[in-house]
N, C-alpha and C. Protein backbone atom coordinates (compact mmCIF):
# COMPACT_ATOMS: atom_id res chain seq x y z
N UNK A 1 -26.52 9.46 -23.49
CA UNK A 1 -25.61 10.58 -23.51
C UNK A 1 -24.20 10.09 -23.20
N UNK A 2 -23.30 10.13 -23.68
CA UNK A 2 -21.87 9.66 -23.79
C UNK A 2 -21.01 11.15 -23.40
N UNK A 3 -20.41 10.86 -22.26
CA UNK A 3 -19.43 11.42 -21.32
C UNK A 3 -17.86 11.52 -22.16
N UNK A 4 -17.57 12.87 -22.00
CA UNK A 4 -16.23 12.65 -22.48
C UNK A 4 -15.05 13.54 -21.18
N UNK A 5 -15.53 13.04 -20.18
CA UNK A 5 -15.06 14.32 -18.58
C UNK A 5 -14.28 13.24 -18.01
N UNK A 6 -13.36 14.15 -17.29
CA UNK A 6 -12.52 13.13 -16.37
C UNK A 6 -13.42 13.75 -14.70
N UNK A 7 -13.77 12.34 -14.05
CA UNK A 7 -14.32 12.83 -12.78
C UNK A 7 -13.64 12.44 -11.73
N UNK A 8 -13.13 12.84 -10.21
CA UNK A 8 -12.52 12.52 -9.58
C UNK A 8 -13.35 12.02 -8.60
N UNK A 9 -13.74 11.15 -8.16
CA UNK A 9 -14.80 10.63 -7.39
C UNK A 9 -14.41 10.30 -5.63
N UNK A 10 -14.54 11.07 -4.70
CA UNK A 10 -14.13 10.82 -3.37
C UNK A 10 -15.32 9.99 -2.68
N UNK A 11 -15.01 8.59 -2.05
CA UNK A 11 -16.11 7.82 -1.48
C UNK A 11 -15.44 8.22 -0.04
N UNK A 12 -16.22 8.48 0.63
CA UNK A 12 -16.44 8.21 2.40
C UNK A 12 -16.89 7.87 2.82
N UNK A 13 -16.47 7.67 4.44
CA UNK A 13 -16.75 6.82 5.50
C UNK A 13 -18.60 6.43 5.51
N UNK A 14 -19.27 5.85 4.82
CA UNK A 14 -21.10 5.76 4.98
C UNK A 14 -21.24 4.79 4.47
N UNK A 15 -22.64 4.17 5.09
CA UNK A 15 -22.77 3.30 4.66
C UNK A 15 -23.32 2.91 2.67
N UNK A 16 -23.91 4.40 3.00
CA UNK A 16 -24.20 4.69 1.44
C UNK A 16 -22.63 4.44 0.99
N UNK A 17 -21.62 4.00 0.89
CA UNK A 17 -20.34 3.74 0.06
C UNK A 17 -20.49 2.88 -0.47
N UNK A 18 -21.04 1.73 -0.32
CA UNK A 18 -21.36 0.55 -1.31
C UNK A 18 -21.99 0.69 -2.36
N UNK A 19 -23.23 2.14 -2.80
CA UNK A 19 -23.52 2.18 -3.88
C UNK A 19 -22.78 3.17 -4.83
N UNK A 20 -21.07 3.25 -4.53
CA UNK A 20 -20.43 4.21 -5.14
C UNK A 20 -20.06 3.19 -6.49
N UNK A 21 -19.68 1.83 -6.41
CA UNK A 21 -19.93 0.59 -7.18
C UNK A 21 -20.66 1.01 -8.35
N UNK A 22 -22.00 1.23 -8.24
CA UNK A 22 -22.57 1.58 -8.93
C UNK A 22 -22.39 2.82 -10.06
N UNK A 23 -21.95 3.79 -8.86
CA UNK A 23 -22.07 5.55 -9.54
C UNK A 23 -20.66 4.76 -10.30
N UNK A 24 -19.79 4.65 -10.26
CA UNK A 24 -18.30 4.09 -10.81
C UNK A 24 -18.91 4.01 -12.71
N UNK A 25 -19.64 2.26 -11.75
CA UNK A 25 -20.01 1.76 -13.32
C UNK A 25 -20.72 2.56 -14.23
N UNK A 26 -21.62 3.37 -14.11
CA UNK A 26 -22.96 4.39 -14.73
C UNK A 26 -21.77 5.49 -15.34
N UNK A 27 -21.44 5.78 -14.53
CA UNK A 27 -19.99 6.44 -15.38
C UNK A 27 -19.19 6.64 -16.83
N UNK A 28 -18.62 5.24 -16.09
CA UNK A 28 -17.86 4.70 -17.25
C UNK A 28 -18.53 4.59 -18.22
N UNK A 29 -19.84 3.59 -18.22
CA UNK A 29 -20.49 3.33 -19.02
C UNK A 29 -21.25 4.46 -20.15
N UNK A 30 -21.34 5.90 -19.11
CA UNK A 30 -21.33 7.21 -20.27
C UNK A 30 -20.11 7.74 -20.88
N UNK A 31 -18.81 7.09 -20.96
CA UNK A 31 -17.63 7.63 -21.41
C UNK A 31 -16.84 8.57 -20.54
N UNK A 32 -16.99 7.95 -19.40
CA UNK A 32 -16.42 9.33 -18.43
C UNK A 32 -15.30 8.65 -17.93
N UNK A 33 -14.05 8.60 -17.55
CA UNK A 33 -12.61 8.39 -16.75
C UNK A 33 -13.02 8.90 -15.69
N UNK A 34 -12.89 7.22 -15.06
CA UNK A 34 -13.04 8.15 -13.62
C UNK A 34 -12.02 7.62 -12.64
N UNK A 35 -10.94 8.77 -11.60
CA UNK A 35 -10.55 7.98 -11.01
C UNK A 35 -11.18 8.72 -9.40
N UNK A 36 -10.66 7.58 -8.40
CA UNK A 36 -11.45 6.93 -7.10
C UNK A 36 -10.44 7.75 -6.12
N UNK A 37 -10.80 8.15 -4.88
CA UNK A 37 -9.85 8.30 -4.15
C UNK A 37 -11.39 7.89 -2.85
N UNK A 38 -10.74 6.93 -1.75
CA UNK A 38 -11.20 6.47 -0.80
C UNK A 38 -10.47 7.37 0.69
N UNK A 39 -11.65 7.43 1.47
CA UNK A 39 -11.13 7.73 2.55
C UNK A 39 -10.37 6.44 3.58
N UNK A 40 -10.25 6.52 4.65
CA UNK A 40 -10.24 4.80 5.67
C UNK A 40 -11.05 4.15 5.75
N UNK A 41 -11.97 5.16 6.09
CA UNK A 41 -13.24 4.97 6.83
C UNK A 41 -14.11 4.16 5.86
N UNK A 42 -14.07 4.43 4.18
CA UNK A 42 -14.83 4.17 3.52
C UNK A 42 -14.60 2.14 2.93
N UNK A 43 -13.39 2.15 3.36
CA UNK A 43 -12.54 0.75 3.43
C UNK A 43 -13.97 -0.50 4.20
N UNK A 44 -14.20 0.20 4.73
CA UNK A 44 -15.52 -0.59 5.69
C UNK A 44 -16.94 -1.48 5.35
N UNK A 45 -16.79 -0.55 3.72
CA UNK A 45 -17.76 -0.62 2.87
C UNK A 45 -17.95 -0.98 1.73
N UNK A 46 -16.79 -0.76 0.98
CA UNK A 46 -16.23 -1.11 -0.51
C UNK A 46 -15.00 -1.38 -0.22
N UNK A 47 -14.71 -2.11 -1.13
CA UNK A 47 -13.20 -2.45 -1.39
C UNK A 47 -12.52 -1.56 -2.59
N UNK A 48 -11.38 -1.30 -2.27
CA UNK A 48 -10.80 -0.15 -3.26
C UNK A 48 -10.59 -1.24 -4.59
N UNK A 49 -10.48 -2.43 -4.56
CA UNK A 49 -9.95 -3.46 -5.98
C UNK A 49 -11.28 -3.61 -6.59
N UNK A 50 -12.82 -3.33 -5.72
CA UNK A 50 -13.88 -3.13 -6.70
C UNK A 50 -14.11 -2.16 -7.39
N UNK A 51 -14.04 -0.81 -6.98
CA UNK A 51 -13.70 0.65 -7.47
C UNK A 51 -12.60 0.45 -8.46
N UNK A 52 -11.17 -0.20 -7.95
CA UNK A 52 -10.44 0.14 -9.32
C UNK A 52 -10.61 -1.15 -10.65
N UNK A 53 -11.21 -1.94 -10.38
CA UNK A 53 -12.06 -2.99 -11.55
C UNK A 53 -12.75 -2.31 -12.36
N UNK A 54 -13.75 -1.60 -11.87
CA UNK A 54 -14.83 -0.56 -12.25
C UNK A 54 -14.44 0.26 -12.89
N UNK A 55 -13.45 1.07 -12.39
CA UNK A 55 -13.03 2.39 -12.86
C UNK A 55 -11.89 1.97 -13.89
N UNK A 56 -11.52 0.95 -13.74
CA UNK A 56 -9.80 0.44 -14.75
C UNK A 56 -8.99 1.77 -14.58
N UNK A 57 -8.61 2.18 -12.78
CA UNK A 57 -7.58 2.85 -12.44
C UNK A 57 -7.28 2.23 -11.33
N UNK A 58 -6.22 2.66 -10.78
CA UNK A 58 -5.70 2.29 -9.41
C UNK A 58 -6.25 3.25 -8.37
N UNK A 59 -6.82 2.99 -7.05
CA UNK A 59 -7.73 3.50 -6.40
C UNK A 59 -6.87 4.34 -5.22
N UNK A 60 -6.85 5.32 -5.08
CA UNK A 60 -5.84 6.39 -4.30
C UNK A 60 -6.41 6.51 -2.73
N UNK A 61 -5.99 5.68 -1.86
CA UNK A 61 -6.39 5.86 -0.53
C UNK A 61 -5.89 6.09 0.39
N UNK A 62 -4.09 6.67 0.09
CA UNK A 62 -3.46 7.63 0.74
C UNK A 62 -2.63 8.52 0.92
N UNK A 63 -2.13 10.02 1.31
CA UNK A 63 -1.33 10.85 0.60
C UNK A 63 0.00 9.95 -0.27
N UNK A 64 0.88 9.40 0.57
CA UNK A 64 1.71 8.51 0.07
C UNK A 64 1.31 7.00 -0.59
N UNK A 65 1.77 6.68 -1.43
CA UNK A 65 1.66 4.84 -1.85
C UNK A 65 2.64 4.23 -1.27
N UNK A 66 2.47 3.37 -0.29
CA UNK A 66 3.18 2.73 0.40
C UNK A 66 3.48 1.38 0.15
N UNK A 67 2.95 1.00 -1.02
CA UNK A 67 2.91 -0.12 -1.90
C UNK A 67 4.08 -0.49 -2.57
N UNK A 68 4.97 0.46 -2.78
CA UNK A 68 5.97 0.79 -3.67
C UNK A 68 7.50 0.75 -3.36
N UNK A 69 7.23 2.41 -3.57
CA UNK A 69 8.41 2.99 -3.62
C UNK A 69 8.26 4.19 -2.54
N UNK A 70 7.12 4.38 -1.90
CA UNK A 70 6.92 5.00 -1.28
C UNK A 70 5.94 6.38 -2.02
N UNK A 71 5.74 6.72 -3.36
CA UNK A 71 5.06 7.50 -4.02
C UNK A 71 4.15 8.18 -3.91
N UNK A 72 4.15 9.66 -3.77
CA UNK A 72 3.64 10.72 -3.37
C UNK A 72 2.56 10.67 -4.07
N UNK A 73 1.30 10.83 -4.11
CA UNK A 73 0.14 10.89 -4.75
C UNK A 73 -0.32 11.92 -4.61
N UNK A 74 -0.01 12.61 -6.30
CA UNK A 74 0.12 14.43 -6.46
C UNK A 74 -1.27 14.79 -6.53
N UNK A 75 -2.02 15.45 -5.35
CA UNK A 75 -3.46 15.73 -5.32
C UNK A 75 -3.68 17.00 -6.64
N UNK A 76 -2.05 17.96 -7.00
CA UNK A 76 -2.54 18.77 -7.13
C UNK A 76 -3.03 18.51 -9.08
N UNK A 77 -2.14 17.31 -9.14
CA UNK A 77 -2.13 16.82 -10.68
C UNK A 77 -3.33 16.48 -10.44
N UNK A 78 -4.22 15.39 -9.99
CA UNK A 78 -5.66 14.94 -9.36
C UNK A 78 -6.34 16.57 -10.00
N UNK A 79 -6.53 17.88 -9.20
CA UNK A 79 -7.23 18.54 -9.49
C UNK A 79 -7.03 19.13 -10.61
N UNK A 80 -6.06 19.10 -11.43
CA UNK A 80 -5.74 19.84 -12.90
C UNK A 80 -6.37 18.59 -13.72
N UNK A 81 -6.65 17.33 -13.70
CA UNK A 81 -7.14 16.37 -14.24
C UNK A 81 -8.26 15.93 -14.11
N UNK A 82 -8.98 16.77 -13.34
CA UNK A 82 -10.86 16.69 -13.28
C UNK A 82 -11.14 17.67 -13.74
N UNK A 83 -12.43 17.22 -14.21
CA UNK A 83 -12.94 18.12 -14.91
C UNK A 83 -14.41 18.93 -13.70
N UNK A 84 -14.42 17.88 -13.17
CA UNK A 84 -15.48 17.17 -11.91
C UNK A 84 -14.72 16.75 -10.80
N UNK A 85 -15.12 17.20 -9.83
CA UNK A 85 -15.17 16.71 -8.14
C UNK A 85 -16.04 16.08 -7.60
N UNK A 86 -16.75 14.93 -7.63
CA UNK A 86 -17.86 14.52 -7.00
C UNK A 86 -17.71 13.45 -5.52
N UNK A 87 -18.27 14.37 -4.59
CA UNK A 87 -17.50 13.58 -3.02
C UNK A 87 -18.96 12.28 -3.64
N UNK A 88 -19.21 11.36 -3.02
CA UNK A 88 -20.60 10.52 -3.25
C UNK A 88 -20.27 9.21 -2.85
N UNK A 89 -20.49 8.49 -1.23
CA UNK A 89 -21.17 9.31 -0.64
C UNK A 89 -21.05 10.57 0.62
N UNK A 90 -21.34 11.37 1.07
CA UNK A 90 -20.58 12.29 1.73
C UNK A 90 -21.25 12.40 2.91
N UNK A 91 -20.17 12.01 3.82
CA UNK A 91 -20.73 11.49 5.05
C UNK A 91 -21.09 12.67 5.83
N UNK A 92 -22.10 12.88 6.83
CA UNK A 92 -22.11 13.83 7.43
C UNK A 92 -20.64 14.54 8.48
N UNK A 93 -19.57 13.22 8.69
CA UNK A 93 -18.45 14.08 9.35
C UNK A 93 -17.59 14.92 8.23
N UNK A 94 -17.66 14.40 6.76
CA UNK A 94 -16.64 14.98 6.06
C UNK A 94 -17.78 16.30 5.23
N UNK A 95 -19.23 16.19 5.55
CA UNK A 95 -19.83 17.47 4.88
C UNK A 95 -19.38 18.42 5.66
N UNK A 96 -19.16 18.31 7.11
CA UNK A 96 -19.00 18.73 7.88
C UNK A 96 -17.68 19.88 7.91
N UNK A 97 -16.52 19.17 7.81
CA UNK A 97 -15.71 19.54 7.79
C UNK A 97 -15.31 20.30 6.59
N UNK A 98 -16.09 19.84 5.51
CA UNK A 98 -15.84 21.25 3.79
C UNK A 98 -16.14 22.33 4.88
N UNK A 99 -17.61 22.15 5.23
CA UNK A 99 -18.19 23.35 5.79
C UNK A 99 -17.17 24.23 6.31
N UNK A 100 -16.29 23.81 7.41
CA UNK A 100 -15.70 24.30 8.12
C UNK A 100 -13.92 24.63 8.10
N UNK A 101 -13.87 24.06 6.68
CA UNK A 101 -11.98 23.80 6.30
C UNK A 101 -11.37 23.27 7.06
N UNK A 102 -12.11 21.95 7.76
CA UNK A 102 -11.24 21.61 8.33
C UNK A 102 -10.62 20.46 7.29
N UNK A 103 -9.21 19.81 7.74
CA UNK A 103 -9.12 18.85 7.42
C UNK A 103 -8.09 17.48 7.98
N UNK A 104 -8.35 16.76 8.02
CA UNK A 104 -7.27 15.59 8.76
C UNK A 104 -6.21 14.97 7.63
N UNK A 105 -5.32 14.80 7.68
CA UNK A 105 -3.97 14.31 7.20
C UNK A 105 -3.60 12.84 7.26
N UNK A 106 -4.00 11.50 6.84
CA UNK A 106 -3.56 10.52 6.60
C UNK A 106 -2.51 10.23 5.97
């Protein structure tokens, strides 16, 4: 079955994050664009330069790019450009917090 969706893929802080590698490649490999956004926490587990190899995007791991120019990384363009939200893997502190709206600010 060949994918034609843009998916926005959020990895977190778990140890299950190393098989996001995987979900990346299975992806692509159905025709799907996918881009990555990492939490900190998830830094622990994967490397964001394997995700963006995988994905052939640049891997978004914080409100600002500090890499740069300083560049705002427009979440809201992110959600007009999925078609799909898939958190994977979703740690019990961040299921947690959908639950509850909460959210922390990096």
């Amino acid at each position: 079955m060949r994918l034609t969706r843009n998916v926005l893929l959020g990895v977190t802080g778990s140890i299950a994050a190393y098989k996001s590698a995987q979900l990346v490649r299975e992806l692509v490999k159905a025709g799907a664009s996918v881009q990555v956004v990492m939490t900190p926490a998830a830094h622990d587990f994967v490397t964001p330069l394997t995700l963006a190899t995988l994905s052939k995007r640049p891997v978004l791991t914080q409100m600002i790019d500090r890499s740069g120019e300083g560049t705002w990384n427009d979440h809201v363009h992110l959600a007009r450009w999925a078609d799909l939200f898939l958190v994977a893997p979703a740690s019990a502190n961040t299921m947690s917090k959908m639950v509850q709206g909460s959210a922390t600010t990096y």
